[in-house]
C-alpha atoms as a PDB file:
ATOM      1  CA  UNK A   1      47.527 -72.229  -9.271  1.00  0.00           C
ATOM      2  CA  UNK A   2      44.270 -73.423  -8.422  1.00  0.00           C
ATOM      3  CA  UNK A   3      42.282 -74.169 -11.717  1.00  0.00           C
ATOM      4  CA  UNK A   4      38.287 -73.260 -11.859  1.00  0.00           C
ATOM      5  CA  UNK A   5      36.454 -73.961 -14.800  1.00  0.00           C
ATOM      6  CA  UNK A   6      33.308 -72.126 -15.339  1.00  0.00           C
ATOM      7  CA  UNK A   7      31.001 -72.691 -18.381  1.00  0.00           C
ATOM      8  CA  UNK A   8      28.036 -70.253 -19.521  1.00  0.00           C
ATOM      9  CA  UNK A   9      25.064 -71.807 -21.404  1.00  0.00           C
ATOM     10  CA  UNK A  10      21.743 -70.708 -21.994  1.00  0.00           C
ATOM     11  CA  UNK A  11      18.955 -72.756 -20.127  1.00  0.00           C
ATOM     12  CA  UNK A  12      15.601 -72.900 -19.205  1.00  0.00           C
ATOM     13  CA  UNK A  13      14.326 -70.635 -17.203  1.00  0.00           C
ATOM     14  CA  UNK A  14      12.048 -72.557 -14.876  1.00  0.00           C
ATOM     15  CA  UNK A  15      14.265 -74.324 -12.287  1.00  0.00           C
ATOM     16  CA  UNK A  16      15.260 -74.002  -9.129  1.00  0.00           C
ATOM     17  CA  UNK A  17      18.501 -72.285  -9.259  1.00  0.00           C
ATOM     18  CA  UNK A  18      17.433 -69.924 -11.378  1.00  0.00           C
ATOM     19  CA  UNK A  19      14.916 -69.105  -8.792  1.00  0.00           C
ATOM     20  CA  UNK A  20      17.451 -68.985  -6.556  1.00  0.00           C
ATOM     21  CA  UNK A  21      19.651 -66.323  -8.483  1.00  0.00           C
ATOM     22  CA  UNK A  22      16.490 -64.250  -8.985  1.00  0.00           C
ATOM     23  CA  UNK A  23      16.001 -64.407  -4.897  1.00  0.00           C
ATOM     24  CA  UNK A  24      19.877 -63.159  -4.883  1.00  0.00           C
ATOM     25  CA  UNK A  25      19.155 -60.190  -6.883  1.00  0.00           C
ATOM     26  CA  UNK A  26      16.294 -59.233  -5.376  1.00  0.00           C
ATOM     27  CA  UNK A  27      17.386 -58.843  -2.174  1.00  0.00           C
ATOM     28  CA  UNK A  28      20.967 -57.380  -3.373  1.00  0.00           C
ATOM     29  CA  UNK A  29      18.237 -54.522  -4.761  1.00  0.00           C
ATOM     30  CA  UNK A  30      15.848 -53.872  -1.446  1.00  0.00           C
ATOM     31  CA  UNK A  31      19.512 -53.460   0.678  1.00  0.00           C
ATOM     32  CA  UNK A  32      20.768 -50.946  -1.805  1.00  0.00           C
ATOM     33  CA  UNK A  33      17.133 -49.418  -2.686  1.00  0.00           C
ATOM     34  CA  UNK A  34      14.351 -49.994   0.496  1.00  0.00           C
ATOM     35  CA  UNK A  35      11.086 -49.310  -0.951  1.00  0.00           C
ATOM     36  CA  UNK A  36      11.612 -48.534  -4.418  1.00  0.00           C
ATOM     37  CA  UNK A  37       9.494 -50.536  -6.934  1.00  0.00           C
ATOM     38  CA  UNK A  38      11.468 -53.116  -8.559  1.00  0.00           C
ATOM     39  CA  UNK A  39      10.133 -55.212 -11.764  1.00  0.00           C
ATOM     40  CA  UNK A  40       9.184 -58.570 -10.273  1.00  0.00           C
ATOM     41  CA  UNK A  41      10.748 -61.630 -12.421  1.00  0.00           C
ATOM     42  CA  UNK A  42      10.986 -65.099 -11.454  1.00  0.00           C
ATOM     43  CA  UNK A  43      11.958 -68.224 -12.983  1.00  0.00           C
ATOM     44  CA  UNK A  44       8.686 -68.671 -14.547  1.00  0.00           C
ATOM     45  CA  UNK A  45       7.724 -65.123 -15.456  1.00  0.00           C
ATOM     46  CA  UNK A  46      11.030 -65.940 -17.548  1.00  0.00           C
ATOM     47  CA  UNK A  47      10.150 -68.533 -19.322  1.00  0.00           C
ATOM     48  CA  UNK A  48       8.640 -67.402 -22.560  1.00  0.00           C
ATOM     49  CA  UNK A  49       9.797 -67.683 -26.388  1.00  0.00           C
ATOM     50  CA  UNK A  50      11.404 -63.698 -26.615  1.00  0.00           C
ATOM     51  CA  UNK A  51      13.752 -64.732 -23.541  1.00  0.00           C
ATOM     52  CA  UNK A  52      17.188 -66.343 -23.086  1.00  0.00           C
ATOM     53  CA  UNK A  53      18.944 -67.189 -19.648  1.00  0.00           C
ATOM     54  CA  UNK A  54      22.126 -67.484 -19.047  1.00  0.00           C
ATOM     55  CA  UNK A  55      23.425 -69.605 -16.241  1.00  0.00           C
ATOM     56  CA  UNK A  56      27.084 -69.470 -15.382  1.00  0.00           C
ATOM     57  CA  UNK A  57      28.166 -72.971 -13.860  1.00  0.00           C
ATOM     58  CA  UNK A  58      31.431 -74.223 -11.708  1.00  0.00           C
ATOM     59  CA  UNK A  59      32.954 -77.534 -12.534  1.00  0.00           C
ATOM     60  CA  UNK A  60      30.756 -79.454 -10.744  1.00  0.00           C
ATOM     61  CA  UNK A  61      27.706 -77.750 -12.208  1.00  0.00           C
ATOM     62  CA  UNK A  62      26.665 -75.604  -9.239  1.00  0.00           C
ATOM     63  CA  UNK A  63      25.431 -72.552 -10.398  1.00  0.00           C
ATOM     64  CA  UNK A  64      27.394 -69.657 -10.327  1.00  0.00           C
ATOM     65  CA  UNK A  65      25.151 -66.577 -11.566  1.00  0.00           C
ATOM     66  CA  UNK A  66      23.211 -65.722 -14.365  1.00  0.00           C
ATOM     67  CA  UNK A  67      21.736 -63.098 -16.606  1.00  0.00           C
ATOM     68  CA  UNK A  68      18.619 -62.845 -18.712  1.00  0.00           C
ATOM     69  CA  UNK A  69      18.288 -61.806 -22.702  1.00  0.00           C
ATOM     70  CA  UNK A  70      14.893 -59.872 -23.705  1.00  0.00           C
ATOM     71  CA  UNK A  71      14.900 -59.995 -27.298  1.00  0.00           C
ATOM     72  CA  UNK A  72      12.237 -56.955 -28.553  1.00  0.00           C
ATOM     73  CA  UNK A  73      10.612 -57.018 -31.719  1.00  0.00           C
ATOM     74  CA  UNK A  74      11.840 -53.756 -32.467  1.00  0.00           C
ATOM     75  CA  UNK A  75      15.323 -55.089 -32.981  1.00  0.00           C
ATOM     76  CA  UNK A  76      16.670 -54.884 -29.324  1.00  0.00           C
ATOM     77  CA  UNK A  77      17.330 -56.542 -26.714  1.00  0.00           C
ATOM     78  CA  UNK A  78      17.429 -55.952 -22.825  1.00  0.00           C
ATOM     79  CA  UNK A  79      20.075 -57.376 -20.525  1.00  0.00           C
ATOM     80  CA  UNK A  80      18.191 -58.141 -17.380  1.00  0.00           C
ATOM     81  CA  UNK A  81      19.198 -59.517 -13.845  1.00  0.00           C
ATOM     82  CA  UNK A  82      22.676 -59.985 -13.592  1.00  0.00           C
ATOM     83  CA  UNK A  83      23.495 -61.281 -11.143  1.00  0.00           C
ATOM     84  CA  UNK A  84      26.543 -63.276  -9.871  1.00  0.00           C
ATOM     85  CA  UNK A  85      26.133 -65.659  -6.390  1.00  0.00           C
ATOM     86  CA  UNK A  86      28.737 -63.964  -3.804  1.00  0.00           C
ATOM     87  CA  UNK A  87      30.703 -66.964  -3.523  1.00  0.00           C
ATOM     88  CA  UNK A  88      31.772 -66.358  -6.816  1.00  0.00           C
ATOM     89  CA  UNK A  89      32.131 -62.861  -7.450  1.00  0.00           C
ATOM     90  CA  UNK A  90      35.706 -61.295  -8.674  1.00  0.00           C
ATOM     91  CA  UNK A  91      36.194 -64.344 -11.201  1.00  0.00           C
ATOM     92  CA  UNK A  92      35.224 -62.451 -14.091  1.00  0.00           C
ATOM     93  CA  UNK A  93      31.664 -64.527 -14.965  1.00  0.00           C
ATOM     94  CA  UNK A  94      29.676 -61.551 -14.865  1.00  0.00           C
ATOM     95  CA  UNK A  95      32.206 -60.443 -18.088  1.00  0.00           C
ATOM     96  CA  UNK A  96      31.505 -63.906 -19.648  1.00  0.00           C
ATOM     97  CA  UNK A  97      27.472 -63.453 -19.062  1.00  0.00           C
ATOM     98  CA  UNK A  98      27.321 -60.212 -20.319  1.00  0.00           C
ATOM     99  CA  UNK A  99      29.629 -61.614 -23.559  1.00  0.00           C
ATOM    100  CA  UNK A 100      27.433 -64.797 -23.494  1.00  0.00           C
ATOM    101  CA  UNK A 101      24.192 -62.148 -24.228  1.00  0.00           C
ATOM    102  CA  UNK A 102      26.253 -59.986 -26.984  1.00  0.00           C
ATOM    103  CA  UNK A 103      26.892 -63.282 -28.783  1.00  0.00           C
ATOM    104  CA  UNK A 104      23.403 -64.776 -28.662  1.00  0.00           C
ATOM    105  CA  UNK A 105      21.879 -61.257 -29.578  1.00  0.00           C
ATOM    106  CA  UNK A 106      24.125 -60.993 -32.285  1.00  0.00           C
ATOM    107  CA  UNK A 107      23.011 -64.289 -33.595  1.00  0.00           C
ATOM    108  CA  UNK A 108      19.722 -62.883 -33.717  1.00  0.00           C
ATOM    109  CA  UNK A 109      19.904 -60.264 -35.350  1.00  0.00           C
ATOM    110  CA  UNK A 110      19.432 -58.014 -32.665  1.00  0.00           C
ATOM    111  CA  UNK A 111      21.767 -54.604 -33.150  1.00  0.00           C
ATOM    112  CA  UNK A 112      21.655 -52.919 -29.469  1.00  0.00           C
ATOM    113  CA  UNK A 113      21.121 -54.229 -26.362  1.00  0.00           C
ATOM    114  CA  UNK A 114      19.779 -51.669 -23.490  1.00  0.00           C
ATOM    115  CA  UNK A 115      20.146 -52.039 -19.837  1.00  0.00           C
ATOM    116  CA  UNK A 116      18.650 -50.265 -16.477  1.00  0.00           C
ATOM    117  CA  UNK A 117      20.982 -50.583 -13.487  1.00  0.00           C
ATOM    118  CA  UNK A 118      20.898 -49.064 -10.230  1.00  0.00           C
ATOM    119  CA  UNK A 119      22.785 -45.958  -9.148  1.00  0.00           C
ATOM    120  CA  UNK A 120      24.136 -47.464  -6.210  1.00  0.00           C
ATOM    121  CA  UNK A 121      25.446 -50.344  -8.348  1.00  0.00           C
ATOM    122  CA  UNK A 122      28.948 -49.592  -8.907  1.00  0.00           C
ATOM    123  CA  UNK A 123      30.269 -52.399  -9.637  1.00  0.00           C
ATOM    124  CA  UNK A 124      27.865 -53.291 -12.202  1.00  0.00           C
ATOM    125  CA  UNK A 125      28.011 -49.977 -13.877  1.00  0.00           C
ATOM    126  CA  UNK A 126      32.096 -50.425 -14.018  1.00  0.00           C
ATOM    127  CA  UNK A 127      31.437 -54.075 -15.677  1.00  0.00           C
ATOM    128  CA  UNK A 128      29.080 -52.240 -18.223  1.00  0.00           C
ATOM    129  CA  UNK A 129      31.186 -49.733 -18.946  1.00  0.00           C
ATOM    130  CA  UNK A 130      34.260 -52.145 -19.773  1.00  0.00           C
ATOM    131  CA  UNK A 131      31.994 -53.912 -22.011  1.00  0.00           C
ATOM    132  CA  UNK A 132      31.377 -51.356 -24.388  1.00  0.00           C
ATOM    133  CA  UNK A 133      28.269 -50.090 -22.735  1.00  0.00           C
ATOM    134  CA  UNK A 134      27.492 -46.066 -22.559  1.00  0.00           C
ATOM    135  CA  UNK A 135      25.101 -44.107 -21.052  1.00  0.00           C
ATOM    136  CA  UNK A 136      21.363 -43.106 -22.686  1.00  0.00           C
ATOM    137  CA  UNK A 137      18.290 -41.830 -21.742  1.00  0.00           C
ATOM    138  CA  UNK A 138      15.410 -44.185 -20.451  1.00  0.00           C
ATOM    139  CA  UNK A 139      14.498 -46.682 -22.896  1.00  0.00           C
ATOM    140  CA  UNK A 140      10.798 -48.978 -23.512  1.00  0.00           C
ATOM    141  CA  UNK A 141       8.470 -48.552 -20.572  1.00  0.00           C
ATOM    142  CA  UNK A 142      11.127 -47.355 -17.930  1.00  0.00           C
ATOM    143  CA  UNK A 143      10.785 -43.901 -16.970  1.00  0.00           C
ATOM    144  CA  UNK A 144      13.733 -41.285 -15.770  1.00  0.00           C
ATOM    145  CA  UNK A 145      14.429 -42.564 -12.122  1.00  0.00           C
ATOM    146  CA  UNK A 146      16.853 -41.111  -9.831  1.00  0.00           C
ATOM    147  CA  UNK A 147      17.752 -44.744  -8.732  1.00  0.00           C
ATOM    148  CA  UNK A 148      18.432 -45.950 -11.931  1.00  0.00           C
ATOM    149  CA  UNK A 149      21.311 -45.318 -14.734  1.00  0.00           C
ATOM    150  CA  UNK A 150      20.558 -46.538 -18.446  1.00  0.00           C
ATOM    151  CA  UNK A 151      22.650 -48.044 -20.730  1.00  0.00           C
ATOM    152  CA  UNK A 152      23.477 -49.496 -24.368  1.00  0.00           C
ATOM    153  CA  UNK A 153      25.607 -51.331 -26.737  1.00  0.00           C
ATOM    154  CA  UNK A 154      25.121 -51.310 -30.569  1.00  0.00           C
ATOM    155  CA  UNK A 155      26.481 -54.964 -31.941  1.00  0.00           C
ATOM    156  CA  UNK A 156      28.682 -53.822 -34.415  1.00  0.00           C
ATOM    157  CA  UNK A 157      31.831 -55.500 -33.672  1.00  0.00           C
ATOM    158  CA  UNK A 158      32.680 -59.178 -33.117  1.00  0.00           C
ATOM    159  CA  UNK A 159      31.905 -60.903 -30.076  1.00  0.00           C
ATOM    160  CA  UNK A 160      33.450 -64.110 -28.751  1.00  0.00           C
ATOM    161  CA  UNK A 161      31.943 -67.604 -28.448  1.00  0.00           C
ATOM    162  CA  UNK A 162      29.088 -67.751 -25.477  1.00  0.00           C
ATOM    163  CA  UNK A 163      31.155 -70.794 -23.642  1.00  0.00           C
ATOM    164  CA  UNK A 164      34.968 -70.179 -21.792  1.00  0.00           C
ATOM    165  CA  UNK A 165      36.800 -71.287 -19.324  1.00  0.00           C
ATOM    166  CA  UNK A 166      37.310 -69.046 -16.329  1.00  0.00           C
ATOM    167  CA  UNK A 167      40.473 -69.478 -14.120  1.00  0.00           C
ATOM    168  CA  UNK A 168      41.388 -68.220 -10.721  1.00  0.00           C
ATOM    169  CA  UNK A 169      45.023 -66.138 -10.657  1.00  0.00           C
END
């Protein structure tokens, strides 16, 4: 078996791979939705004292995806920008980011995390789902959308440390 270690760590925001993870997303979103409006972020927009990103990393410390924590001052928190590079995808680190942001929220105090992801996005949604995510109605500033599906999770159960090891089977 070939053995793949992945860790997931929260780091700043304003660097270049991060940048490079928010250029993956964004064009994942204009293939699956040309033309609709999509809330610009970039690694410096992110860096600011309410956020938290989470960078998956492979053994040699190439990154791997990441995911972004909005913590509200209402209590919440907004999982933003998943996003996993294709050369990694079916290892399960898009499970371990999500976990990574139910762990830190739950650290700080935060007791639901909300989410917007697209319709076309099935993949996502399934991850969600198995996470203990259901759906709501629009949350914040977001509006109904027929491109978009919205989520949540209260944190009322135990979550697991934000750093694992992921293997390939």
């Amino acid at each position: 078996m070939n053995k793949c270690a992945f860790s997931i760590l929260a780091e700043t925001a304003d660097q270049a791979d991060v940048e490079h993870l928010m250029q993956i997303s964004d064009n994942v979103a204009a293939q699956l939705y040309p033309g609709e409006y999509r809330r610009p972020l970039n690694s410096k927009t992110l860096n600011a004292d309410n956020i938290i990103v989470f960078m998956a990393r492979d053994h040699n410390g190439k990154a791997a995806g990441c995911c972004v924590l909005f913590m509200h001052q209402d209590g919440t928190g907004e999982l933003k920008r998943m996003i996993v590079d294709p050369c990694y995808r079916q290892k399960g680190i898009g499970a371990y980011l999500v976990q990574a942001v139910l762990t830190a929220a739950k650290s700080k105090n935060i007791s639901l995390i909300q989410l917007e992801v697209g319709i076309k996005n099935v993949e996502a949604q399934a991850l969600y789902l198995k996470m203990g995510f259901s759906k709501r109605d629009a949350f914040g500033t977001y509006k109904p959308s027929p491109v978009s599906i919205f989520m949540e999770r209260k944190l009322d159960i135990t979550v697991k440390e934000s750093q694992w090891e992921v293997c390939n089977q």
